[in-house]
Protein backbone atom coordinates (compact mmCIF):
# COMPACT_ATOMS: atom_id res chain seq x y z
CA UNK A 1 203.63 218.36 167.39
CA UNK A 2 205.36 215.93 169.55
CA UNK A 3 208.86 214.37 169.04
CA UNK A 4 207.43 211.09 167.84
CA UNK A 5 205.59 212.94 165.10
CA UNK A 6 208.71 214.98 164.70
CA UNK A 7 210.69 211.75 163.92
CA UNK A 8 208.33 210.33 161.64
CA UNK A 9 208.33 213.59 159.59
CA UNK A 10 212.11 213.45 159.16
CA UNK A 11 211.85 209.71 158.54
CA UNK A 12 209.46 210.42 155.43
CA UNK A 13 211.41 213.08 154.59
CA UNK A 14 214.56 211.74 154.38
CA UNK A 15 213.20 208.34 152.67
CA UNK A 16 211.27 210.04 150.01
CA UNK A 17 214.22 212.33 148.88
CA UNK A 18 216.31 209.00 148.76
CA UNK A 19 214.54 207.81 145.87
CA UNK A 20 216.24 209.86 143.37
CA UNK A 21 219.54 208.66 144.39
CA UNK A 22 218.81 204.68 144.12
CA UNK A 23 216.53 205.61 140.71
CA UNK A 24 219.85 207.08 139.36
CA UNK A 25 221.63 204.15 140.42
CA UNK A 26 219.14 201.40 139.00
CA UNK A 27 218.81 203.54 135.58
CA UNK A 28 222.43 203.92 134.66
CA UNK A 29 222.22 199.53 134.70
CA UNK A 30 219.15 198.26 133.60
CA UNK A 31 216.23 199.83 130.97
CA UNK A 32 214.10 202.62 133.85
CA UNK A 33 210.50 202.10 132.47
CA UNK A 34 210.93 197.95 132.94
CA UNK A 35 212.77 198.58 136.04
CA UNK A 36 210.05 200.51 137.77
CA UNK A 37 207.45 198.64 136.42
CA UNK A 38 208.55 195.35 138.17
CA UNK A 39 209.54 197.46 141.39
CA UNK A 40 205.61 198.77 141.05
CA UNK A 41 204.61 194.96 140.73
CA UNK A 42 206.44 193.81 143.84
CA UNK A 43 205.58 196.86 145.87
CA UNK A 44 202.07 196.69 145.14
CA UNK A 45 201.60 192.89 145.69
CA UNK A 46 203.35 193.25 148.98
CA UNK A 47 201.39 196.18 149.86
CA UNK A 48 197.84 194.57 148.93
CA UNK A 49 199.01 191.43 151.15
CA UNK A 50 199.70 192.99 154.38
CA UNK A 51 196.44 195.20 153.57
CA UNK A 52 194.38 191.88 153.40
CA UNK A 53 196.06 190.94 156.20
CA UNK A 54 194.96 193.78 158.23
CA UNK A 55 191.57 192.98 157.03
CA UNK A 56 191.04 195.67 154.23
CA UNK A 57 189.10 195.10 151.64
CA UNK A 58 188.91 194.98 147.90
CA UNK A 59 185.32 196.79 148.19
CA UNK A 60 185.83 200.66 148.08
CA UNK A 61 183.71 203.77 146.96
CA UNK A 62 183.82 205.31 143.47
CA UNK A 63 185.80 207.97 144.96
CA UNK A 64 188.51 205.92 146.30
CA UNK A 65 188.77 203.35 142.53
CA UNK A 66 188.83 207.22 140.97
CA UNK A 67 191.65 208.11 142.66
CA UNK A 68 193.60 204.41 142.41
CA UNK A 69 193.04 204.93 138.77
CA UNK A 70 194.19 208.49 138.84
CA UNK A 71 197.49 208.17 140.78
CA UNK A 72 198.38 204.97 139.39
CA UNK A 73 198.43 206.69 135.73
CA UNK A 74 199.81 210.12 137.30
CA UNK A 75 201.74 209.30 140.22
CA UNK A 76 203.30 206.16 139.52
CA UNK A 77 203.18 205.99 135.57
CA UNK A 78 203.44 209.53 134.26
CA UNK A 79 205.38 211.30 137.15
CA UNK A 80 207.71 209.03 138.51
CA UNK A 81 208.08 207.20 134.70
CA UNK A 82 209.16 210.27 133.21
CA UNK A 83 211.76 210.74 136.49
CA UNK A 84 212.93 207.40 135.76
CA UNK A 85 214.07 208.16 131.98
CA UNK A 86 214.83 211.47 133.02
CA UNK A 87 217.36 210.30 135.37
CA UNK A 88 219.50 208.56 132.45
CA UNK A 89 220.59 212.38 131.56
CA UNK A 90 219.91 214.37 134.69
CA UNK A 91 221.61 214.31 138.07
CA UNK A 92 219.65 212.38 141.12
CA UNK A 93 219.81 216.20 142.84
CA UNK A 94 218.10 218.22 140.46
CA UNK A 95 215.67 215.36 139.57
CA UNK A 96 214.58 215.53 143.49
CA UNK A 97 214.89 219.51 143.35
CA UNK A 98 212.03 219.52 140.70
CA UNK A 99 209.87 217.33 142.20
CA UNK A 100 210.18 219.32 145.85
CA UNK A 101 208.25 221.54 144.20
CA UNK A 102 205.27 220.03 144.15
CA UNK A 103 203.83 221.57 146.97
CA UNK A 104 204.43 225.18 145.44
CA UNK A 105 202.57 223.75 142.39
CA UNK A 106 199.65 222.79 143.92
CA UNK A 107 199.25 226.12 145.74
CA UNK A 108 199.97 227.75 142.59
CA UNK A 109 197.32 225.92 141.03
CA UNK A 110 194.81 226.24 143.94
CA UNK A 111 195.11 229.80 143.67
CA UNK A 112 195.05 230.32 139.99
CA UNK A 113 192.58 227.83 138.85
CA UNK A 114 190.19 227.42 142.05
CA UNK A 115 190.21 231.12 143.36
CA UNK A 116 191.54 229.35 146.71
CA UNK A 117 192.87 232.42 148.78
CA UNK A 118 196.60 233.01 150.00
CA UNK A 119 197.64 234.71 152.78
CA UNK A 120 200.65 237.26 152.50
CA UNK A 121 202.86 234.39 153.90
CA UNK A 122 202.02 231.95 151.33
CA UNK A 123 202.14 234.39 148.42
CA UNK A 124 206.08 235.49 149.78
CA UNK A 125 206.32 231.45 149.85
CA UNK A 126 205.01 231.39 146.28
CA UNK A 127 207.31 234.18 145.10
CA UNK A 128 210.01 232.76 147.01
CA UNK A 129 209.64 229.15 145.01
CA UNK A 130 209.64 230.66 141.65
CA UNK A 131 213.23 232.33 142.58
CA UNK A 132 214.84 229.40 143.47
CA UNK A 133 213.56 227.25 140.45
CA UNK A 134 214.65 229.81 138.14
CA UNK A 135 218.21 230.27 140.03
CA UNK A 136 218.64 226.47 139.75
CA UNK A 137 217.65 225.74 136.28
CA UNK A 138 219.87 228.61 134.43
CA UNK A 139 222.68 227.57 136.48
CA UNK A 140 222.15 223.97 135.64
CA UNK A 141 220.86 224.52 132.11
CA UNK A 142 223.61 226.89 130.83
CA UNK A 143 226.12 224.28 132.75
CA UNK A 144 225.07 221.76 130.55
CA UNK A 145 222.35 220.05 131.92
CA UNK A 146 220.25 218.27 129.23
CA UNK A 147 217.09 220.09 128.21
CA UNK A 148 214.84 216.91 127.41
CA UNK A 149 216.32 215.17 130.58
CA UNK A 150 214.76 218.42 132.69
CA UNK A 151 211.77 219.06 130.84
CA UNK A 152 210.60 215.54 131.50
CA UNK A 153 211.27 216.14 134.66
CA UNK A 154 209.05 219.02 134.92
CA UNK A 155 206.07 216.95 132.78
CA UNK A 156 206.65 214.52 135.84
CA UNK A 157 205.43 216.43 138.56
CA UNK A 158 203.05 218.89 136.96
CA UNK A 159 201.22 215.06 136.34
CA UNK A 160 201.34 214.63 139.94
CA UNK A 161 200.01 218.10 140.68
CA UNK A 162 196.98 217.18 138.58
CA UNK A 163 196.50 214.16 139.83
CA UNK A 164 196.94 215.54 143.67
CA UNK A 165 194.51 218.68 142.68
CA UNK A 166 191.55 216.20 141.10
CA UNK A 167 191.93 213.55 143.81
CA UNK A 168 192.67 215.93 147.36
CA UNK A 169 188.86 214.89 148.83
CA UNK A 170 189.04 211.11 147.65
CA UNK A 171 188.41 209.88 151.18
CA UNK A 172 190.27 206.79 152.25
CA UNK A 173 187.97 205.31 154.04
CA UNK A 174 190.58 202.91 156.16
CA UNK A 175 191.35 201.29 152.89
CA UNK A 176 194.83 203.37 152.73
CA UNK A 177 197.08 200.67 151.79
CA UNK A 178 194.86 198.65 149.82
CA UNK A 179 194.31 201.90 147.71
CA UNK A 180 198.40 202.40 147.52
CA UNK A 181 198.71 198.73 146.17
CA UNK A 182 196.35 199.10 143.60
CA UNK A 183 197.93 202.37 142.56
CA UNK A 184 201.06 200.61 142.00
CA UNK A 185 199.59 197.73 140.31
CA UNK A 186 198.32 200.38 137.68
CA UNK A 187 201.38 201.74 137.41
CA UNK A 188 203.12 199.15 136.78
CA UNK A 189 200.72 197.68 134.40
CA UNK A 190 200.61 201.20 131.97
CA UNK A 191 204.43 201.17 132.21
CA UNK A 192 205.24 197.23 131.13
CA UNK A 193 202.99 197.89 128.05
CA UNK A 194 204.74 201.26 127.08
CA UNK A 195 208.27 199.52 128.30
CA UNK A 196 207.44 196.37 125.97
CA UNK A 197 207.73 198.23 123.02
CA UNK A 198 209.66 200.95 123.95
CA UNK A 199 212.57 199.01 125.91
CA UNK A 200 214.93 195.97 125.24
CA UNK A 201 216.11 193.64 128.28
CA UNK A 202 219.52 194.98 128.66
CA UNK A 203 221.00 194.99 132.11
CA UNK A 204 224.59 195.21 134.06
CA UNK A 205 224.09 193.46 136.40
CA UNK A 206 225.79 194.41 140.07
CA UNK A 207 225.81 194.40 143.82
CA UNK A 208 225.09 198.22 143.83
CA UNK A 209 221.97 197.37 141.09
CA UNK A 210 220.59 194.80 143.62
CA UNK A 211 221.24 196.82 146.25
CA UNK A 212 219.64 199.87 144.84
CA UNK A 213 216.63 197.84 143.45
CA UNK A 214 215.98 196.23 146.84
CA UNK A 215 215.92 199.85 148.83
CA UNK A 216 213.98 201.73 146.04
CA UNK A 217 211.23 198.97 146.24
CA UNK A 218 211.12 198.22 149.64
CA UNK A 219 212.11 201.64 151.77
CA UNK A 220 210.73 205.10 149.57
CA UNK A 221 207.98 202.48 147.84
CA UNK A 222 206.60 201.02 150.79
CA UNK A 223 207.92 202.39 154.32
CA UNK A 224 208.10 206.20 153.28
CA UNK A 225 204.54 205.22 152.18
CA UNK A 226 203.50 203.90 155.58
CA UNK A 227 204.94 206.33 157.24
CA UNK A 228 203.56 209.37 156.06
CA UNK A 229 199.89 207.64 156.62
CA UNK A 230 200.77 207.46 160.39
CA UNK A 231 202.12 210.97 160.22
CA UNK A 232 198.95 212.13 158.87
CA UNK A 233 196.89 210.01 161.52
CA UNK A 234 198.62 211.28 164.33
CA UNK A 235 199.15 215.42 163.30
CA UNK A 236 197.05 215.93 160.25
CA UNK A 237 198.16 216.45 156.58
CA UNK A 238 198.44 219.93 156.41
CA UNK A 239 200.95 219.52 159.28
CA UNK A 240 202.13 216.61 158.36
CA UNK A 241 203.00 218.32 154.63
CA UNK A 242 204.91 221.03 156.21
CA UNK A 243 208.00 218.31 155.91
CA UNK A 244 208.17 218.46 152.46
CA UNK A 245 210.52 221.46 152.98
CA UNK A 246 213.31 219.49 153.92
CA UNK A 247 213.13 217.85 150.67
CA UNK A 248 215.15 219.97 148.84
CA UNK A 249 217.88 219.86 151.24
CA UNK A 250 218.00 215.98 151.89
CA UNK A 251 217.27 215.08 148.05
CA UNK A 252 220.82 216.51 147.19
CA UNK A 253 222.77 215.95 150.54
CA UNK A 254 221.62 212.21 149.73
CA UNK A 255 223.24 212.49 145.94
CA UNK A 256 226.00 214.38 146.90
CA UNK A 257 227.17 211.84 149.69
CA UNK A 258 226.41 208.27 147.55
CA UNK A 259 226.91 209.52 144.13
CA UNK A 260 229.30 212.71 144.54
CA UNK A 261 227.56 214.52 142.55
CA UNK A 262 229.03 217.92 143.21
CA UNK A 263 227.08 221.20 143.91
CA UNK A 264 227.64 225.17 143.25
CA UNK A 265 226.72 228.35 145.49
CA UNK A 266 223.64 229.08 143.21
CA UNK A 267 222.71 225.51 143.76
CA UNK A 268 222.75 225.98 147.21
CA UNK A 269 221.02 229.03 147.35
CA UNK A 270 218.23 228.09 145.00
CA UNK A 271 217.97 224.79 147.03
CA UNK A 272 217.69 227.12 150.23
CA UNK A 273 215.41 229.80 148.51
CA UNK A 274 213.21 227.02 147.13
CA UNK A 275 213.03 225.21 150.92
CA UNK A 276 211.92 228.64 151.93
CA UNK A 277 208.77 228.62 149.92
CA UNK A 278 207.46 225.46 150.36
CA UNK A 279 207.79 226.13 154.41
CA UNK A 280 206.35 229.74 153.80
CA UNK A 281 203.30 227.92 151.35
CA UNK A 282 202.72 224.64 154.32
CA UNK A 283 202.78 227.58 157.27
CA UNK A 284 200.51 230.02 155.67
CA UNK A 285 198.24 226.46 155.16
CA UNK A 286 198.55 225.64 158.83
CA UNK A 287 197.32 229.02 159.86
CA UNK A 288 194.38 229.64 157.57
CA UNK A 289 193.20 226.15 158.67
């Protein structure tokens, strides 16, 4: 892996675990499902106009319409719809601590449900993500954290487990950010009908809104999501994945320095326990491929 890659990876990284922080933000001032709906529907248009531009098409396999019609109801409606509403009870940092754990999901899943084998290394990784879930979440829950706010949470990215387990051999067929717009344009279409009659136009509006809006749509939307498509290009995903452990640590570094949201020893330790087991489960990965 060279230092390029290496910078990209952190890039991702640190854009993806961002999110949380400028969701909180945009939640606490306008109505979340309406919010991210509209973000969806800007994203996606820009997305599908610098695909056309770059001469992708609009003509794609069954696989590939499967899997736009898959993540845009799991990824983008479900998962990150339920963060969004979430996020008007939860803190930004254990929002993104929950959702790190995706990757120890879908290896849990792999494993359980598909008989996929794992190596000593990824079952310690396993083990090792389990500890630091449950250290986090009776620290946070018996500190008053609110239950609904953290189960949706959890709803949220088992969604995008599924959705990553029934799509992993979509091929892309150099239609990769084609298929992201159209994701989003599904996403936002399932969330403006369930925000139309679930939601009322209600919004503060502010500097750090438009500011937050602006980033969430334009930096973990689209740029995180061109970035980790050249990552993948240039080292693989397996490899590539192996940067989801720094999730954990950046998700509440970036709360923690914009919002001040304030974190205990267990916290940290989970957090570090957790980070643990997702690099254990993306090593163990890298060596049985």
């Amino acid at each position: 892996m060279d230092f390029r890659a290496i910078g990209m990876g952190l890039a991702f990284a640190l854009m993806w675990s961002s999110a949380f922080t400028s969701a909180r933000i945009i939640v606490a001032a306008a109505p979340p499902l309406t919010a991210l709906s509209l973000r969806f529907l800007i994203s996606g248009l820009i997305a599908i106009g610098i695909a056309a531009a770059l001469g992708q098409s609009w003509s794609m396999s069954r696989s590939q319409w499967r899997a736009v019609t898959i993540f845009g109801i799991s990824q983008n409606a479900l998962y990150l719809g339920l963060n969004f509403v979430a996020m008007q009870w939860v803190e930004a940092s254990l929002a993104a601590i929950v959702a790190s754990t995706m990757p120890l999901l879908v290896a849990l899943a792999g494993w359980a449900i598909f008989g996929e084998r794992v190596s000593r290394l990824g079952f310690f990784g396993l083990l090792a993500g389990v500890a630091g879930v449950t250290i986090i979440m009776g620290t946070r829950l018996s500190g008053g954290a609110d239950p609904l706010g953290v189960a949706l949470c959890v709803v949220g990215v088992m969604a995008l487990t599924v959705a990553t387990l029934t799509v992993r051999n979509a091929a892309s067929g150099g239609n990769i950010l084609m298929i992201v717009g159209l994701q989003m344009l599904v996403g936002s279409g399932v969330l403006a009908v369930v925000a139309d009659t679930t939601e009322t136009w209600q919004v503060a509006y502010s500097w750090p809104l438009a500011a937050a809006f602006v980033y969430t749509t334009l930096v973990p939307g689209l740029a995180a999501t061109w970035v980790w498509f050249l990552l993948v290009s240039r080292i693989g995903a397996v490899k590539a994945a192996t940067f989801h452990f720094l999730n954990p640590f950046l998700g509440v570094a970036v709360a923690a320095a914009i919002l001040g949201e304030t974190l205990g020893p267990l916290d940290l330790a989970g957090v570090a326990v957790i980070a643990a087991g997702i690099l254990a489960v993306q090593l163990s990965r890298q060596s049985r491929g």
